[in-house]
Protein backbone atom coordinates (compact mmCIF):
# COMPACT_ATOMS: atom_id res chain seq x y z
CA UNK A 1 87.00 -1.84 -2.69
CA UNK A 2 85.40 0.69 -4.76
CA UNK A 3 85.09 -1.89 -7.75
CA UNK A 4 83.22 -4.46 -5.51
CA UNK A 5 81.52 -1.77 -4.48
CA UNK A 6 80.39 -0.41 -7.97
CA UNK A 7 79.86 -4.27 -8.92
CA UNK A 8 77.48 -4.60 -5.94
CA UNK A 9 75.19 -1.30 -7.35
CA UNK A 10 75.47 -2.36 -10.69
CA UNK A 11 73.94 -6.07 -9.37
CA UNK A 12 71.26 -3.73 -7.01
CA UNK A 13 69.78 -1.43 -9.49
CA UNK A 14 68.65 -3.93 -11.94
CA UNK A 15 67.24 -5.91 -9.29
CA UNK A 16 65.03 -2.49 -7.77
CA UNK A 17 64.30 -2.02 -10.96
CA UNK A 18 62.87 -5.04 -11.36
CA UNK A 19 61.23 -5.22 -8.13
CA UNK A 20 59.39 -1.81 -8.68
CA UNK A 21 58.15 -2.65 -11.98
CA UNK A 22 56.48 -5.51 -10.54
CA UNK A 23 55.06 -4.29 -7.51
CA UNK A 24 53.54 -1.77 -9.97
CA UNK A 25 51.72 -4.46 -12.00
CA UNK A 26 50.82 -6.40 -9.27
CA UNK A 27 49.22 -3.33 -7.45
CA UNK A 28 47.62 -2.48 -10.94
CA UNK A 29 46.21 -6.21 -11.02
CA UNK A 30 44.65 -6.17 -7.76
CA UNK A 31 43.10 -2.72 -8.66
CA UNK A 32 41.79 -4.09 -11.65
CA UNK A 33 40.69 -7.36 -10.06
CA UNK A 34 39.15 -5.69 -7.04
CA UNK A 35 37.10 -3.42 -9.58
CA UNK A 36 36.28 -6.18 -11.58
CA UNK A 37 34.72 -8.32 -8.95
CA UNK A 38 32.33 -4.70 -7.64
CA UNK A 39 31.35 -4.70 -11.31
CA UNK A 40 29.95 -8.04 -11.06
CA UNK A 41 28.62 -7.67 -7.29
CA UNK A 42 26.94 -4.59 -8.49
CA UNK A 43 25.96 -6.00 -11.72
CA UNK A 44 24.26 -9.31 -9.72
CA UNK A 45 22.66 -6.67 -7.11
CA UNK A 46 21.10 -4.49 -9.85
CA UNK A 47 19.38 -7.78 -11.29
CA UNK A 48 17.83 -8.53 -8.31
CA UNK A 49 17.04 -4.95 -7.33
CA UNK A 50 15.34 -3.97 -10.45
CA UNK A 51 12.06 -6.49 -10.19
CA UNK A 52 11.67 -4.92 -6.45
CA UNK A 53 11.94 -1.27 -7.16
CA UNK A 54 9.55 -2.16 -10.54
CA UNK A 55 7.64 -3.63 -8.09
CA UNK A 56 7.25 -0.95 -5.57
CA UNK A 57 6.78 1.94 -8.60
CA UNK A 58 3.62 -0.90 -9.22
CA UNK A 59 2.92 -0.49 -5.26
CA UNK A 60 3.10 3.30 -5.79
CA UNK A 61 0.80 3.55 -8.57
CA UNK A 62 -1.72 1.77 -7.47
CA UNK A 63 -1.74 3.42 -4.45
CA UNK A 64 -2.23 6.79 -6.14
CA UNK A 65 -4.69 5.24 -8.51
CA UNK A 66 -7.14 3.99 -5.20
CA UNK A 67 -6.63 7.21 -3.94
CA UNK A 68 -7.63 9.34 -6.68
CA UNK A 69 -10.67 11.65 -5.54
CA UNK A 70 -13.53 9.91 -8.72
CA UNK A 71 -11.97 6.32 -7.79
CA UNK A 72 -11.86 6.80 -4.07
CA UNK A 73 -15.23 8.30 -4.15
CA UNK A 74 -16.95 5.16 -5.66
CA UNK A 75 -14.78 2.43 -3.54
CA UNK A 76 -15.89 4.17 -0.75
CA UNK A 77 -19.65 4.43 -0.40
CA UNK A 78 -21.00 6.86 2.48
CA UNK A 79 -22.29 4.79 5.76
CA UNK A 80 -24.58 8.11 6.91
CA UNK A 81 -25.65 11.05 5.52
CA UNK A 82 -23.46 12.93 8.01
CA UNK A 83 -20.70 14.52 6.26
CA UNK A 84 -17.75 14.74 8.69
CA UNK A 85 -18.26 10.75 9.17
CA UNK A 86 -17.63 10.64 5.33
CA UNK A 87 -14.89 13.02 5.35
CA UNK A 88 -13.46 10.95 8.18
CA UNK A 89 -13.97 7.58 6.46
CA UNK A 90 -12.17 8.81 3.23
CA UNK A 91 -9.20 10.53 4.76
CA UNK A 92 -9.29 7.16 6.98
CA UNK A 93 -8.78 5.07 3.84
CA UNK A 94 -6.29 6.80 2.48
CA UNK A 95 -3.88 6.98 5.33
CA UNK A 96 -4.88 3.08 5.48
CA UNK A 97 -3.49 2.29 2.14
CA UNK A 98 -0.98 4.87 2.59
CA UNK A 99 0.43 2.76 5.66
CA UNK A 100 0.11 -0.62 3.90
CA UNK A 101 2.68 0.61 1.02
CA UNK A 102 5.34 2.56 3.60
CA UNK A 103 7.76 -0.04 3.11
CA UNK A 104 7.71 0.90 -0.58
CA UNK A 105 9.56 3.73 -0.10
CA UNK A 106 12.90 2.07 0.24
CA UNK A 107 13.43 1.06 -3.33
CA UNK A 108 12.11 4.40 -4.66
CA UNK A 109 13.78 7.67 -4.76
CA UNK A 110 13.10 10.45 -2.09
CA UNK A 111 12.39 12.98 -4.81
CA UNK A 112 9.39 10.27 -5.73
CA UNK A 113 8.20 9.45 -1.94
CA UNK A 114 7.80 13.47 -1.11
CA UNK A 115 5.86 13.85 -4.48
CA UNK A 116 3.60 10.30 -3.65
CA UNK A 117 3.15 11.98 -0.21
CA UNK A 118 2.44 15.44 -1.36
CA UNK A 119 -0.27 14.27 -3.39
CA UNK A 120 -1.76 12.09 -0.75
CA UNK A 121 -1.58 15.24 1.49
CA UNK A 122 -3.38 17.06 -1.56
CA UNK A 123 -6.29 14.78 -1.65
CA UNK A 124 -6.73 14.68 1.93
CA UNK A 125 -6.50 18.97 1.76
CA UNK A 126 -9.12 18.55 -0.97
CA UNK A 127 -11.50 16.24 0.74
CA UNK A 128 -11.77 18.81 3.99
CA UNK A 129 -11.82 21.97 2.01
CA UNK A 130 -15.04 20.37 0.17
CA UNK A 131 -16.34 19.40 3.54
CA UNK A 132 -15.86 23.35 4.93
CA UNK A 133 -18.12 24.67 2.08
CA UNK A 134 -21.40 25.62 3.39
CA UNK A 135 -23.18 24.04 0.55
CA UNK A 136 -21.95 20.52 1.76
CA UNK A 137 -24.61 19.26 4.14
CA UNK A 138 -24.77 15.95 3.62
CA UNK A 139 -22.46 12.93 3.01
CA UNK A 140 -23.72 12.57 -0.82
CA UNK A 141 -23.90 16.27 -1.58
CA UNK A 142 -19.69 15.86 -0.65
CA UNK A 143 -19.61 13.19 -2.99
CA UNK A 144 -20.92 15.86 -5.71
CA UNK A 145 -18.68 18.62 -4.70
CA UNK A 146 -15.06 16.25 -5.05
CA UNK A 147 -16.54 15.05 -8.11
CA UNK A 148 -17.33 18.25 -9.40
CA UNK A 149 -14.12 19.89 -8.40
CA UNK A 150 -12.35 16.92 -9.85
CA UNK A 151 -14.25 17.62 -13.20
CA UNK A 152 -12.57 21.29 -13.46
CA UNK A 153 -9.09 20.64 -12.91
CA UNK A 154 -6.64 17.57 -12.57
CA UNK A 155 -6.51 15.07 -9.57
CA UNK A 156 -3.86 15.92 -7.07
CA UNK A 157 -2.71 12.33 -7.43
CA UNK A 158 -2.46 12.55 -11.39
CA UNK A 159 0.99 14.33 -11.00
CA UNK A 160 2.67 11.97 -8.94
CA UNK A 161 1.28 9.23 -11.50
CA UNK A 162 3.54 10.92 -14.55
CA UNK A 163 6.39 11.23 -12.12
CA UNK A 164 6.54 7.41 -11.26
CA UNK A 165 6.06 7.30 -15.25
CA UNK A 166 8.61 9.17 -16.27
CA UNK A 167 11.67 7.57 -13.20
CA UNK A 168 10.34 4.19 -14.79
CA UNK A 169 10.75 4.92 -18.01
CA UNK A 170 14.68 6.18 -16.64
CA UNK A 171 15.14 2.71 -15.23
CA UNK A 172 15.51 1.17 -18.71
């Protein structure tokens, strides 16, 4: 009994042995499979993903570009010589564009979107500041005063511009 008994463990072993060994390559196969076929998934995602997130950085700059106090100023011509229409016509066409590229903000990082909206919130800030001062009476004399201001230090919007630059030049 105990010799059919040892024969029977001496058949078993081997055969756990075996079992385990490939159970453990099989699992190690599917690991490496399943990894495999995310690399490639990812891999095909990224190549599609890339021309729309380029393409929204575009969206972004151009946005901050139109919006840029000198360029904003000429684009948009005064209709009156009252001043708080102009103000009101300005900050109008920047929330305009703003709204037309909101979708953008998807396929770019949050750290970028809070910078692209700080600086729209900047120029706005800057366009009713210059409309508070008491020597800005008219529509054209506000037109002189953002230009003027925008002559002494950088545009809010010039910022944001290097940071799309510089999480573009990442993407490569």
């Amino acid at each position: 009994m105990t010799a059919q008994l040892l024969n029977l463990i001496m058949y078993i072993i081997p055969s756990i042995i075996t079992g385990l060994i490939a159970f453990y390559f099989f699992r190690e196969h599917i690991k490496n499979e399943d990894g495999r076929r995310r690399f490639l998934l990812q891999k095909d995602l990224q190549v599609n993903a890339l021309p729309l997130r380029l393409q929204a950085y575009e969206r972004m700059a151009l946005f901050l570009e139109r919006i840029t106090p000198s360029k904003l100023l000429i684009r948009v011509a005064p209709t009156s010589t009252n001043k708080e229409h102009y103000e009101a016509l300005l900050i109008q066409s920047i929330e305009q564009e703003f709204e037309h590229n909101l979708s953008q903000q998807i396929y770019i990082s949050d750290k970028c979107w809070s910078i692209v909206t700080a600086s729209k919130n900047a120029t706005i800030q800057l366009i009713r500041k210059a409309t508070l001062l008491e020597k800005t009476d008219t529509a054209n004399k506000l037109r002189e005063v953002i230009l003027t201001e925008m002559m002494d230090r950088l545009a809010p919007t010039d910022a944001a511009l290097s940071f799309i630059k510089n999480e573009v030049s990442d993407l490569w």
